[in-house]
PDB file of N, CA and C in Angstrom:
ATOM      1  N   UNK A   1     152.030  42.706 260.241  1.00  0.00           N
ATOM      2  CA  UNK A   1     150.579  42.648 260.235  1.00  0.00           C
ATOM      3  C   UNK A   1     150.062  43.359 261.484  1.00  0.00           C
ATOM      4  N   UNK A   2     148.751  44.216 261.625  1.00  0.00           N
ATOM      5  CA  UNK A   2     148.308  44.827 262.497  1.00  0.00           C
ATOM      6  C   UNK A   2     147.457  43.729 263.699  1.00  0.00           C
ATOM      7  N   UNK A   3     147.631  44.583 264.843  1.00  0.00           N
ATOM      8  CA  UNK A   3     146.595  43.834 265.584  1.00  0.00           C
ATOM      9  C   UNK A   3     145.281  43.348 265.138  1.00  0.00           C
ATOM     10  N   UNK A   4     144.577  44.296 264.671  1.00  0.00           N
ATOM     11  CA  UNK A   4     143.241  43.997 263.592  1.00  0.00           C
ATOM     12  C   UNK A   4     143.274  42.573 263.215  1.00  0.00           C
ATOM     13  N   UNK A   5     144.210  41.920 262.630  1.00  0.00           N
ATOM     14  CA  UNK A   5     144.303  40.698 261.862  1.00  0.00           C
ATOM     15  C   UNK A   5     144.594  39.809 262.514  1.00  0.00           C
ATOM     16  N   UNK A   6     144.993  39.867 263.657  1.00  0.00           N
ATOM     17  CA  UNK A   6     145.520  38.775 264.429  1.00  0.00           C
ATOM     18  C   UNK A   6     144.645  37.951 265.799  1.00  0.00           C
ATOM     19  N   UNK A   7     144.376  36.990 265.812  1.00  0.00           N
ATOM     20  CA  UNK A   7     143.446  36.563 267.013  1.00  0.00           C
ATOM     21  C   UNK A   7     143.654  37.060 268.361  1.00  0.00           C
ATOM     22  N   UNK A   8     142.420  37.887 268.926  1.00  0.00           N
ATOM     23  CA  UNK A   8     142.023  38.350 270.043  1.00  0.00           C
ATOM     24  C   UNK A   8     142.320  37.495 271.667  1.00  0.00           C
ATOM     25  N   UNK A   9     142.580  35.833 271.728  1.00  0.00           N
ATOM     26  CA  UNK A   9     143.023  34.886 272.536  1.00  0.00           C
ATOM     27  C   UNK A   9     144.509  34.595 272.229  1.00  0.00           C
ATOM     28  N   UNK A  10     144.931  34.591 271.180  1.00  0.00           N
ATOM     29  CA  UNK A  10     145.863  33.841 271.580  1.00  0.00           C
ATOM     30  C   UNK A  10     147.480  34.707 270.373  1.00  0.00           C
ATOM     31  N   UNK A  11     146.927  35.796 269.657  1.00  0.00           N
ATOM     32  CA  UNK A  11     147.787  36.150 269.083  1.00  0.00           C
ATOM     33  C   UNK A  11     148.550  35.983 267.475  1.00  0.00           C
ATOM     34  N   UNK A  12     148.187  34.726 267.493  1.00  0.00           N
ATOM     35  CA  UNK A  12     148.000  34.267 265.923  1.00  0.00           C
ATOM     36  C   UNK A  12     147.452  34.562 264.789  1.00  0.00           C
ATOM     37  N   UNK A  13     148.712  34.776 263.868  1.00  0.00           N
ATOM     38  CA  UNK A  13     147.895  35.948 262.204  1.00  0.00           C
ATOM     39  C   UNK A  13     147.950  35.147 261.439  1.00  0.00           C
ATOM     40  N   UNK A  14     147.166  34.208 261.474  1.00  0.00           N
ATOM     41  CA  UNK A  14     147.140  33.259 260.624  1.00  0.00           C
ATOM     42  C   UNK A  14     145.466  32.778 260.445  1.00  0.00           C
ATOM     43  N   UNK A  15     144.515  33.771 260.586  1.00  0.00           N
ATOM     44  CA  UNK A  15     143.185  33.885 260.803  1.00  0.00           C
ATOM     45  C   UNK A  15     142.534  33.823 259.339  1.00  0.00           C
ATOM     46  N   UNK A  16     141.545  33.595 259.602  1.00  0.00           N
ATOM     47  CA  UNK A  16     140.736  33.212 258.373  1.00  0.00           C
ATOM     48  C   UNK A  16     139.268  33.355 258.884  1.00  0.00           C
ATOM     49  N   UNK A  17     138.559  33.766 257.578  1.00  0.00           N
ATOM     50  CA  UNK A  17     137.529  34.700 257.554  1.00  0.00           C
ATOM     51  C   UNK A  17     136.057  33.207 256.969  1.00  0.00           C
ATOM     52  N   UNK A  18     135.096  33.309 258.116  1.00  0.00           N
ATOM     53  CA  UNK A  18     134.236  32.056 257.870  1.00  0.00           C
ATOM     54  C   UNK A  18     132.902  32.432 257.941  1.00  0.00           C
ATOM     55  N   UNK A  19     132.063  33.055 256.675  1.00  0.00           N
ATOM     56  CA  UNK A  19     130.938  33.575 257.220  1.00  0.00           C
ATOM     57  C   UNK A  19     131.247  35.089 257.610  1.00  0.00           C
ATOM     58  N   UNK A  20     130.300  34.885 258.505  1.00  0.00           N
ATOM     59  CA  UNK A  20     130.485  36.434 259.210  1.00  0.00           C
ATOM     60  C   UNK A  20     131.254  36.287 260.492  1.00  0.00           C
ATOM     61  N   UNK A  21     132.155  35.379 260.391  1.00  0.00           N
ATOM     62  CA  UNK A  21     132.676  34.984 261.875  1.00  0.00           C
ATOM     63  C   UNK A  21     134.631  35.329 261.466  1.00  0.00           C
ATOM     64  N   UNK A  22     135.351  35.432 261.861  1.00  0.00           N
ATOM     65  CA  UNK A  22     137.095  35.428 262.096  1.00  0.00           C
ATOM     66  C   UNK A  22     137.162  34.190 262.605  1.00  0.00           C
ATOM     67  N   UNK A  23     138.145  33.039 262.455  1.00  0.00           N
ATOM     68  CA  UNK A  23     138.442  32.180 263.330  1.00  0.00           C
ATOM     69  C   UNK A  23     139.852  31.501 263.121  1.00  0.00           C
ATOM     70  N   UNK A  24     140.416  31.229 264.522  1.00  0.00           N
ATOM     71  CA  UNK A  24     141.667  31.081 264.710  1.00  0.00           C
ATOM     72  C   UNK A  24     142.362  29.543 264.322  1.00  0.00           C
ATOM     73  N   UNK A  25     143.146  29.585 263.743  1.00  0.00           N
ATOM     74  CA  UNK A  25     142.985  27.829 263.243  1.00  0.00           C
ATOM     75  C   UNK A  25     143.988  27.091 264.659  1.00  0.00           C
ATOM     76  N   UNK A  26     144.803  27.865 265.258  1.00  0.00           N
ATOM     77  CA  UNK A  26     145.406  27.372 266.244  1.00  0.00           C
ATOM     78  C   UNK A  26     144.731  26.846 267.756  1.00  0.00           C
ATOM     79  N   UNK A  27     143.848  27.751 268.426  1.00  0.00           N
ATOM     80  CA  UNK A  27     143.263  27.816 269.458  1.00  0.00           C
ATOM     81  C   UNK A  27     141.957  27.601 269.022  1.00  0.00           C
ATOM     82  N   UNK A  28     141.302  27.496 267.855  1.00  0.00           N
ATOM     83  CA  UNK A  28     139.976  27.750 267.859  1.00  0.00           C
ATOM     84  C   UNK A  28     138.951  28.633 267.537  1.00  0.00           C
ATOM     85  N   UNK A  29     139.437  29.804 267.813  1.00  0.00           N
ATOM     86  CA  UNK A  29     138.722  30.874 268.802  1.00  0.00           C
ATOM     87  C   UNK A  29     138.110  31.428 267.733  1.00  0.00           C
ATOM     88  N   UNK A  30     136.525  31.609 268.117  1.00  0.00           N
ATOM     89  CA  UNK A  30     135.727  32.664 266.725  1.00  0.00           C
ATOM     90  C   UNK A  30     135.486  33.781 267.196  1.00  0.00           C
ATOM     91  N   UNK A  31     135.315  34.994 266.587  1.00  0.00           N
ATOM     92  CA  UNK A  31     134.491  36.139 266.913  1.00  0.00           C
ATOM     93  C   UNK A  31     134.324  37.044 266.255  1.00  0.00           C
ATOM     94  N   UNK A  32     133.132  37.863 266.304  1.00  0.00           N
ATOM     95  CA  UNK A  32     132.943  39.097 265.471  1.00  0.00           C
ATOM     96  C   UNK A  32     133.612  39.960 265.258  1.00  0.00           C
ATOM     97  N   UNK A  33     134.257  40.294 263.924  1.00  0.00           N
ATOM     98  CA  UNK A  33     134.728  41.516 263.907  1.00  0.00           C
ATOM     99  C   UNK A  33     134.518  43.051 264.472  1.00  0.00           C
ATOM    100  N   UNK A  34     133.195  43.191 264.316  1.00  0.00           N
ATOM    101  CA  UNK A  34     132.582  44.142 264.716  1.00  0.00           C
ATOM    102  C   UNK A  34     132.285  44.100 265.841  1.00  0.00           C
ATOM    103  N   UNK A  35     132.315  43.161 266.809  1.00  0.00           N
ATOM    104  CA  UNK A  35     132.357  43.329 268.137  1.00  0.00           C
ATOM    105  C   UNK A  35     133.463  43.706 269.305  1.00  0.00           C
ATOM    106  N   UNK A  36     134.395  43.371 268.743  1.00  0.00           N
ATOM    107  CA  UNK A  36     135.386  43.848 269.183  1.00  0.00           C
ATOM    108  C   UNK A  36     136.177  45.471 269.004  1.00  0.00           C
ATOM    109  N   UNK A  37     135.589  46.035 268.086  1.00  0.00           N
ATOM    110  CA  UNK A  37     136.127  47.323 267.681  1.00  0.00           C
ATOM    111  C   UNK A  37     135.216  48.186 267.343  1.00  0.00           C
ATOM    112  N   UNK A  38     133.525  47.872 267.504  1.00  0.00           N
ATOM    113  CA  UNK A  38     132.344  48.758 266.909  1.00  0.00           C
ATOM    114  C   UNK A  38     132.129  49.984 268.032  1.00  0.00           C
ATOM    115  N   UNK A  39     132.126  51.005 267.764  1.00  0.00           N
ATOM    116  CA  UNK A  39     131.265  52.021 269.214  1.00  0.00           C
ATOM    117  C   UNK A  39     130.256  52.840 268.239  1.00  0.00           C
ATOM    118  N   UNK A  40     129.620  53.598 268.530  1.00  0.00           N
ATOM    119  CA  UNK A  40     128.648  54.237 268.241  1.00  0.00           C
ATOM    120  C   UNK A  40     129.024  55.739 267.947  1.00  0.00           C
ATOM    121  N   UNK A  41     128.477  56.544 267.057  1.00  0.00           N
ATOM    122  CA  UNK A  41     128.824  57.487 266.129  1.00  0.00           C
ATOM    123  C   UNK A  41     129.808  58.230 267.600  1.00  0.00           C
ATOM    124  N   UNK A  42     128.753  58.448 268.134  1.00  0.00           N
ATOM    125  CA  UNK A  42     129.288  59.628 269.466  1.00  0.00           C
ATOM    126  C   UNK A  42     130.729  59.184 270.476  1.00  0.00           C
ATOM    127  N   UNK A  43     130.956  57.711 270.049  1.00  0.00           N
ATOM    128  CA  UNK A  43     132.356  57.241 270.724  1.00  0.00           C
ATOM    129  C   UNK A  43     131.878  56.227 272.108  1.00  0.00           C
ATOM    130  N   UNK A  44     130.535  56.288 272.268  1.00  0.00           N
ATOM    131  CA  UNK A  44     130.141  54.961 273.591  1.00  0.00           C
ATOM    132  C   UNK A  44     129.762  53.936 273.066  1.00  0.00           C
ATOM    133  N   UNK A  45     129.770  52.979 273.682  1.00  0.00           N
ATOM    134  CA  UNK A  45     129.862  51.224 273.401  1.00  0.00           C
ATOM    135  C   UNK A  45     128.704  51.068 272.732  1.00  0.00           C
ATOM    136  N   UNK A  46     128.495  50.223 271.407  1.00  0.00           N
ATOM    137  CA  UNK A  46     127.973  49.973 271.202  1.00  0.00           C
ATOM    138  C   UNK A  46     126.860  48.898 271.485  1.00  0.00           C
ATOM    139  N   UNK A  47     125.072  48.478 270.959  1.00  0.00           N
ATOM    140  CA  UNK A  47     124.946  47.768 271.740  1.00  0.00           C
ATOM    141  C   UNK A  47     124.484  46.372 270.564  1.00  0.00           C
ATOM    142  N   UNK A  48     125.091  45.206 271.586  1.00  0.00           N
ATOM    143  CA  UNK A  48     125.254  44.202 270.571  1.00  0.00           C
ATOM    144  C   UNK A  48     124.198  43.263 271.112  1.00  0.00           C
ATOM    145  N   UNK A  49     123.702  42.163 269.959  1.00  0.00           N
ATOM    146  CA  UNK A  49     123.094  41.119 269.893  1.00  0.00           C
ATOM    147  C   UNK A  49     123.499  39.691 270.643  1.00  0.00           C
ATOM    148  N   UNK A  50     122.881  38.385 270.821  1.00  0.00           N
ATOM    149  CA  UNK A  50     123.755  37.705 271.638  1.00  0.00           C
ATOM    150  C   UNK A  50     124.754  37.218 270.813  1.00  0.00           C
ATOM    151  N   UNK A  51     125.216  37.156 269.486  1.00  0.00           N
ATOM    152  CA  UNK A  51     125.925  36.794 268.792  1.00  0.00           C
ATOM    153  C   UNK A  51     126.666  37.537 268.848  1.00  0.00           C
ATOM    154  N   UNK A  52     127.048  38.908 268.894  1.00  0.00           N
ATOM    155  CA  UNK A  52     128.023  39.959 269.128  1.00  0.00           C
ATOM    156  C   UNK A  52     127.529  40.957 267.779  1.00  0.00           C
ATOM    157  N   UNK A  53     126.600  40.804 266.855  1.00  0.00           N
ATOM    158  CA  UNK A  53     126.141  41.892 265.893  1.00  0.00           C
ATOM    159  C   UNK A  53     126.035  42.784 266.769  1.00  0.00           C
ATOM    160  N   UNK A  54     126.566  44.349 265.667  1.00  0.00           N
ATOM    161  CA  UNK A  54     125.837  45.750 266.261  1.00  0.00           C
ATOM    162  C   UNK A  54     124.464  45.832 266.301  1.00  0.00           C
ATOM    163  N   UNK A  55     123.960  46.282 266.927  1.00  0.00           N
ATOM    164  CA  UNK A  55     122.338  46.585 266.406  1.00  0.00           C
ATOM    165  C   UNK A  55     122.386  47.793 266.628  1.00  0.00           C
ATOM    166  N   UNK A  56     121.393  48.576 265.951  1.00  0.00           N
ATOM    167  CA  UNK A  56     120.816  50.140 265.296  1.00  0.00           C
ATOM    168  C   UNK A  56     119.409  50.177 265.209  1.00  0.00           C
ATOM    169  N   UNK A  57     119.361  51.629 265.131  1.00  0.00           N
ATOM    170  CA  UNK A  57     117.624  51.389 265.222  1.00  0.00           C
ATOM    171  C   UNK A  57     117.048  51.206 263.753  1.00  0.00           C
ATOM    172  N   UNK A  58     116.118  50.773 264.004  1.00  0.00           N
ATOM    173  CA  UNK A  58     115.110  50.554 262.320  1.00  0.00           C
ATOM    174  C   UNK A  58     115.750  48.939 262.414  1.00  0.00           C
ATOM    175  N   UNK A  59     116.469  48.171 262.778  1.00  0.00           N
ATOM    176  CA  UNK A  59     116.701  46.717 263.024  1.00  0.00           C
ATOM    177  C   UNK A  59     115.751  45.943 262.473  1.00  0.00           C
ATOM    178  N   UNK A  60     116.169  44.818 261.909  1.00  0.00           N
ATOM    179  CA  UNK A  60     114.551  43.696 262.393  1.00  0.00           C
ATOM    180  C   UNK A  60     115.496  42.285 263.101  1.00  0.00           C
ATOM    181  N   UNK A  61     114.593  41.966 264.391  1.00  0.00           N
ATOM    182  CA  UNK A  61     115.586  41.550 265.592  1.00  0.00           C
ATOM    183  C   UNK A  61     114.669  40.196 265.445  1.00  0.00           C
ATOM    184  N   UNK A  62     115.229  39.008 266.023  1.00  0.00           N
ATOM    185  CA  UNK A  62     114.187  37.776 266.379  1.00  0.00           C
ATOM    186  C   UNK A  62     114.826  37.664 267.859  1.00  0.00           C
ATOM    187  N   UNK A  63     113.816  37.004 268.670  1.00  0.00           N
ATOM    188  CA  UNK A  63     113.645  36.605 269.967  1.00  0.00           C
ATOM    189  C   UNK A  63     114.359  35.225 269.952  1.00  0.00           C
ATOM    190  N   UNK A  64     115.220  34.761 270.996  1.00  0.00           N
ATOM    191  CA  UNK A  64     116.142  33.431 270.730  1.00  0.00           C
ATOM    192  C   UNK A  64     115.581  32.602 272.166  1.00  0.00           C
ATOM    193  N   UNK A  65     114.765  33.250 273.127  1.00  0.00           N
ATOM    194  CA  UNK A  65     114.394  32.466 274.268  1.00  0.00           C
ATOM    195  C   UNK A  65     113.136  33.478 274.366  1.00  0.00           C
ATOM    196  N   UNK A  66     111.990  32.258 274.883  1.00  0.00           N
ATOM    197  CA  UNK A  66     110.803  32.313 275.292  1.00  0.00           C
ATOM    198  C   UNK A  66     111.007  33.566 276.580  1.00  0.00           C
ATOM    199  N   UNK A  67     110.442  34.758 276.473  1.00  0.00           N
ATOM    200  CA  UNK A  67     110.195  35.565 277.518  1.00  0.00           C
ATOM    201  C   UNK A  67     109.113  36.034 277.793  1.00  0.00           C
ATOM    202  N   UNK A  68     108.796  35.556 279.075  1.00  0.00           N
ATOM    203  CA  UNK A  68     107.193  35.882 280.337  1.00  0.00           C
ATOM    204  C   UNK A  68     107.296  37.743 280.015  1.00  0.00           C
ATOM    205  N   UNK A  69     105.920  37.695 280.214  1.00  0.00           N
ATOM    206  CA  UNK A  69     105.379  39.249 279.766  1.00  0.00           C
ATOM    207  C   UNK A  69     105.234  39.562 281.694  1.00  0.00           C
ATOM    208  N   UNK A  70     106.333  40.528 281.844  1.00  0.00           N
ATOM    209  CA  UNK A  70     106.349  40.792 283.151  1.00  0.00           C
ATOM    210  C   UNK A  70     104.491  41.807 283.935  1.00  0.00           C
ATOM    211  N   UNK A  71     104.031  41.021 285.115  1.00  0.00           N
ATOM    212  CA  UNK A  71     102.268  41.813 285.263  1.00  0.00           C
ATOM    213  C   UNK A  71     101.563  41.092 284.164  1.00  0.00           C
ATOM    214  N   UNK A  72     101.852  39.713 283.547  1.00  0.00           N
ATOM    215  CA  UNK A  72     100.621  39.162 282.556  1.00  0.00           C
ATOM    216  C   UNK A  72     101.122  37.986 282.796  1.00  0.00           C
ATOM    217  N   UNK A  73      99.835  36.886 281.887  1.00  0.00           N
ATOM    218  CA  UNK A  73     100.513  35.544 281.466  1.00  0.00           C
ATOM    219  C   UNK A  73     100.730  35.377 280.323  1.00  0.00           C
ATOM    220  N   UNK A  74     100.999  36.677 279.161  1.00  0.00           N
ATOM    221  CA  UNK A  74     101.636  36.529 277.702  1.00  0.00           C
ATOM    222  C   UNK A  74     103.105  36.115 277.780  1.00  0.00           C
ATOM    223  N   UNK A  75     103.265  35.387 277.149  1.00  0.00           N
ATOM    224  CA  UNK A  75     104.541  35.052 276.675  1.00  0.00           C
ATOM    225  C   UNK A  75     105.301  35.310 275.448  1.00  0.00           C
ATOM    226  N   UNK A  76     106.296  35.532 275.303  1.00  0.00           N
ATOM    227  CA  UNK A  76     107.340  36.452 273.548  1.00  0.00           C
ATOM    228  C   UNK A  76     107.669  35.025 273.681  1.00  0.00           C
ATOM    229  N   UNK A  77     107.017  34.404 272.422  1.00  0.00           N
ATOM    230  CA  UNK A  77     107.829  32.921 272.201  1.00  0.00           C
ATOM    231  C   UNK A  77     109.534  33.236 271.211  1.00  0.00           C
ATOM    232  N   UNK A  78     110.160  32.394 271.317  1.00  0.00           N
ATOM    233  CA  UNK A  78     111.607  32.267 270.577  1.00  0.00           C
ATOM    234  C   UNK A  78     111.329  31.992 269.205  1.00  0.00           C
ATOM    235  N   UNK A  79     111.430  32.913 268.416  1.00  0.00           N
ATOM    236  CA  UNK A  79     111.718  32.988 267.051  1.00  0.00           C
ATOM    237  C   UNK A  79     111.019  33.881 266.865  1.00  0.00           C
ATOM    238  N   UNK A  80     110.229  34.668 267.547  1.00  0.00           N
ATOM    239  CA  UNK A  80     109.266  35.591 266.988  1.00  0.00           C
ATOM    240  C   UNK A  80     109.784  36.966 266.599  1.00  0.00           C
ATOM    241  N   UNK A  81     109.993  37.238 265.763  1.00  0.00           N
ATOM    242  CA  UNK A  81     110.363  38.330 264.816  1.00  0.00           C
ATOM    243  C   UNK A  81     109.748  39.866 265.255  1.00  0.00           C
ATOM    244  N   UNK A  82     110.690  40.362 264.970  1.00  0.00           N
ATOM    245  CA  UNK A  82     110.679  42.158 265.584  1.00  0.00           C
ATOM    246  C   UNK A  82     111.061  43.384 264.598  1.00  0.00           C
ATOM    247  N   UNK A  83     109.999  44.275 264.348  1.00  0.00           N
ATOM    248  CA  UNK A  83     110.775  44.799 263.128  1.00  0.00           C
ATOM    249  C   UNK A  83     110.505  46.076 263.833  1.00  0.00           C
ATOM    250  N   UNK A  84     111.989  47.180 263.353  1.00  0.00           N
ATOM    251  CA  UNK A  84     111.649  48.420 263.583  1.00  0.00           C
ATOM    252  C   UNK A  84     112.190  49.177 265.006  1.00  0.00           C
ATOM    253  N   UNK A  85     113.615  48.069 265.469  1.00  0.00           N
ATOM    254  CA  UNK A  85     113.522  48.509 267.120  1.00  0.00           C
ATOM    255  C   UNK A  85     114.181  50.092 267.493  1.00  0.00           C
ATOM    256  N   UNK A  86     114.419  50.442 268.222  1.00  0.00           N
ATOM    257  CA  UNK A  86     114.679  51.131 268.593  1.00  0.00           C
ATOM    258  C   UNK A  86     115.912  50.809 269.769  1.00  0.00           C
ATOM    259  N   UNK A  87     116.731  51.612 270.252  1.00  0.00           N
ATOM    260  CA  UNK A  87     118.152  51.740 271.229  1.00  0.00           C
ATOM    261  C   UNK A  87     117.507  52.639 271.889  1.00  0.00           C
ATOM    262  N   UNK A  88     117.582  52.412 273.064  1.00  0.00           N
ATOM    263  CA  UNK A  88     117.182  53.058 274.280  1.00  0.00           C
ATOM    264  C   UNK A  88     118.344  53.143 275.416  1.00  0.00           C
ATOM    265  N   UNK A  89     118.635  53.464 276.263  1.00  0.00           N
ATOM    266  CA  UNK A  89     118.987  53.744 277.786  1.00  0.00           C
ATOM    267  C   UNK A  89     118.415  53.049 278.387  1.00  0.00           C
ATOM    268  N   UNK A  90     118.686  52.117 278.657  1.00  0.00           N
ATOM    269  CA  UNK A  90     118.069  51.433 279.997  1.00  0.00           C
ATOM    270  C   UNK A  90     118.630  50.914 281.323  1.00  0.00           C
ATOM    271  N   UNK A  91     118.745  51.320 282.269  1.00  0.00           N
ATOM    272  CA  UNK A  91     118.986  51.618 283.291  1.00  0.00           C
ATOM    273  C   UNK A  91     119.500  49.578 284.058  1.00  0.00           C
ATOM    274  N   UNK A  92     118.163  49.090 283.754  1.00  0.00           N
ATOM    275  CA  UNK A  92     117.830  47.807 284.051  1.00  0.00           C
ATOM    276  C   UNK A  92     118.284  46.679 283.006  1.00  0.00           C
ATOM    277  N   UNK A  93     119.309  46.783 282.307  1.00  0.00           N
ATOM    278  CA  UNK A  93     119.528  46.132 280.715  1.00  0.00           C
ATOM    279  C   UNK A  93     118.333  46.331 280.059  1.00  0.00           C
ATOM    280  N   UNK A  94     117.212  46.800 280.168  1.00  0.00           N
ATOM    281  CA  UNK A  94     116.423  46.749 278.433  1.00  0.00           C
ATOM    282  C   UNK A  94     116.518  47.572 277.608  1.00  0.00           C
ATOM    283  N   UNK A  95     117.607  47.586 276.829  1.00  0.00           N
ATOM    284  CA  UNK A  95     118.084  48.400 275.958  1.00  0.00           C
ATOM    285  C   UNK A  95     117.667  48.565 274.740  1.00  0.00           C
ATOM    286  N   UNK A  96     116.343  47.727 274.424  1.00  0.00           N
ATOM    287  CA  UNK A  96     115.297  47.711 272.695  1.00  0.00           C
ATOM    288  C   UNK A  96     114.253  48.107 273.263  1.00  0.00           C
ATOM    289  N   UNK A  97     113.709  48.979 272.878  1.00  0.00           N
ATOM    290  CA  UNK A  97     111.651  49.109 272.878  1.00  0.00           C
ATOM    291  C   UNK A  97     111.923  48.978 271.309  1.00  0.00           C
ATOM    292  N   UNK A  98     110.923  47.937 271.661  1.00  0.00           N
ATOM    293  CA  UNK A  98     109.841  47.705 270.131  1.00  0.00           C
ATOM    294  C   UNK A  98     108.303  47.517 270.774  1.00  0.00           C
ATOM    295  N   UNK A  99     107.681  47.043 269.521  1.00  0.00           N
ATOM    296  CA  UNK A  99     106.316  46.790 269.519  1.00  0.00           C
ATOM    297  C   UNK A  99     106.528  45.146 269.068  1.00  0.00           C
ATOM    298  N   UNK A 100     105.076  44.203 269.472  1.00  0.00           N
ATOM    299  CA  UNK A 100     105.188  43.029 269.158  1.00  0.00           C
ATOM    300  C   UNK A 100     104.063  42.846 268.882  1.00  0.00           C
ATOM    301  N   UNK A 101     103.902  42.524 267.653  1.00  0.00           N
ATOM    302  CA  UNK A 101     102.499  41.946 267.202  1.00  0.00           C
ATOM    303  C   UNK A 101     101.833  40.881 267.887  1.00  0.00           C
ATOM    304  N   UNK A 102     100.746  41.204 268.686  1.00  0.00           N
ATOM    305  CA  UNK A 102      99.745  40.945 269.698  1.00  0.00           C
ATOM    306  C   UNK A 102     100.340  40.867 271.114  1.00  0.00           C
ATOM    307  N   UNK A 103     101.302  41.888 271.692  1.00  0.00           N
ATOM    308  CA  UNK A 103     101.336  42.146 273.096  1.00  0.00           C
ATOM    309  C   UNK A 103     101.294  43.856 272.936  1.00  0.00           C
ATOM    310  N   UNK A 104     102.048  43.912 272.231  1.00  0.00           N
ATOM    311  CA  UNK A 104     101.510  45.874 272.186  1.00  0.00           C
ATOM    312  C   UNK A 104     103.453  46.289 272.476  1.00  0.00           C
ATOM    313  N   UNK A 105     103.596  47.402 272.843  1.00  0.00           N
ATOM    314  CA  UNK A 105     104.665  47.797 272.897  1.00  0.00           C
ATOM    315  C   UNK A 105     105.355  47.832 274.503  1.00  0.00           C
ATOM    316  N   UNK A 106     106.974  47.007 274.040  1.00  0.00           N
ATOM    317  CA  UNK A 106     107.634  46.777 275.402  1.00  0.00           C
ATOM    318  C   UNK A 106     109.176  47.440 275.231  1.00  0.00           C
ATOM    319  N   UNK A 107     109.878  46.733 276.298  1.00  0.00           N
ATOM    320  CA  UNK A 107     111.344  46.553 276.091  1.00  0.00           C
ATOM    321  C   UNK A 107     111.653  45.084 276.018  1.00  0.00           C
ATOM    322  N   UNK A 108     113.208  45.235 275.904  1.00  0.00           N
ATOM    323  CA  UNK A 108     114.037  43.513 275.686  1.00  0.00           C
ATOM    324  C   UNK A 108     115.371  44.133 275.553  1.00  0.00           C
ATOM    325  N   UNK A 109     116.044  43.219 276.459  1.00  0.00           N
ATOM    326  CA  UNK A 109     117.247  43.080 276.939  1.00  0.00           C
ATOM    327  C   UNK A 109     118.163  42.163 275.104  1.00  0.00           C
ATOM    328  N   UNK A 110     119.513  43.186 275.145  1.00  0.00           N
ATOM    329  CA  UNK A 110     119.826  42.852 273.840  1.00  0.00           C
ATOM    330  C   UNK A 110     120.432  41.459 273.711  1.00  0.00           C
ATOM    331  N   UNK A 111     120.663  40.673 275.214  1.00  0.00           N
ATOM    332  CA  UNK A 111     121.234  39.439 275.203  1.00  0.00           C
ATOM    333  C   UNK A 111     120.057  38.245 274.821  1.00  0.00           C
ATOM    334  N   UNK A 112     118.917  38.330 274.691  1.00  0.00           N
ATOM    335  CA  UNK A 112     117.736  37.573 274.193  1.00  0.00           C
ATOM    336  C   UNK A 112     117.613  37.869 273.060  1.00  0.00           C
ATOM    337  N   UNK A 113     118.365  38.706 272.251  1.00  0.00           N
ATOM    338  CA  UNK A 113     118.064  38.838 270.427  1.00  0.00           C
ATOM    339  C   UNK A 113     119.140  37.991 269.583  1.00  0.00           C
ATOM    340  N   UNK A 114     118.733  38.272 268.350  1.00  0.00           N
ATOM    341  CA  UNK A 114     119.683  38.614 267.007  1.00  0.00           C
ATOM    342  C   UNK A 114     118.937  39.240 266.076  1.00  0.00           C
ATOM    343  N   UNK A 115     119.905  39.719 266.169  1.00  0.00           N
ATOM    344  CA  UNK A 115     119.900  40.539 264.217  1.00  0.00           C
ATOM    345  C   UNK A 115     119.215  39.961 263.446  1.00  0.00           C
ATOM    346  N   UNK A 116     118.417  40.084 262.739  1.00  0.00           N
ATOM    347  CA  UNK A 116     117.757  39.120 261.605  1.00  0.00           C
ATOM    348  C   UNK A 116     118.221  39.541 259.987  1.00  0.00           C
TER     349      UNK A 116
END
């Protein structure tokens, strides 16, 4: 059996497929397939969600923690839904510009999302 199939902690091919998750029946251990082996067309890291999804642009992303509108007192409450993002370069982790219905258009760091 290939590495592919076998758990990423502890070595064991005896894995089983739960959802969208791999998990190890010995140690435990869950994780994304696609996180572990995804890069991006051009061969650099791909950029993932806090769950370990790829994300791409045209996405529709939800917010998982309340984030302060940096220079305001708006706040991105948690669950609020994002359609349409975009992958950016960001220097500072904000690696999404989107737009948000009633703050106007920002960035967000990909460890405050998921995939929707």
């Amino acid at each position: 059996m290939s590495d592919e199939h076998k758990c990423p902690q502890c070595g064991c091919e005896h894995i089983y497929q739960d959802g969208g998750l791999w998990v190890c029946p010995e140690c435990a251990h869950e994780w994304n397939e696609l996180s572990t082996t995804a890069t991006d067309t051009d061969g650099s890291d791909a950029i993932h969600d806090a769950n370990g999804n790829v994300l791409a642009d045209g996405d529709t992303i939800t917010v998982t923690k309340d984030l302060k509108v940096k220079g305001s007192s708006l706040v991105v409450k948690s669950g609020t839904k994002v359609k349409n993002i975009k992958l950016v370069e960001g220097s500072d982790g904000h690696n999404i510009a989107c737009k948000i219905n009633g703050i106007g258009a920002m960035n967000l760091k990909s460890e405050f999302v998921k995939k929707s």
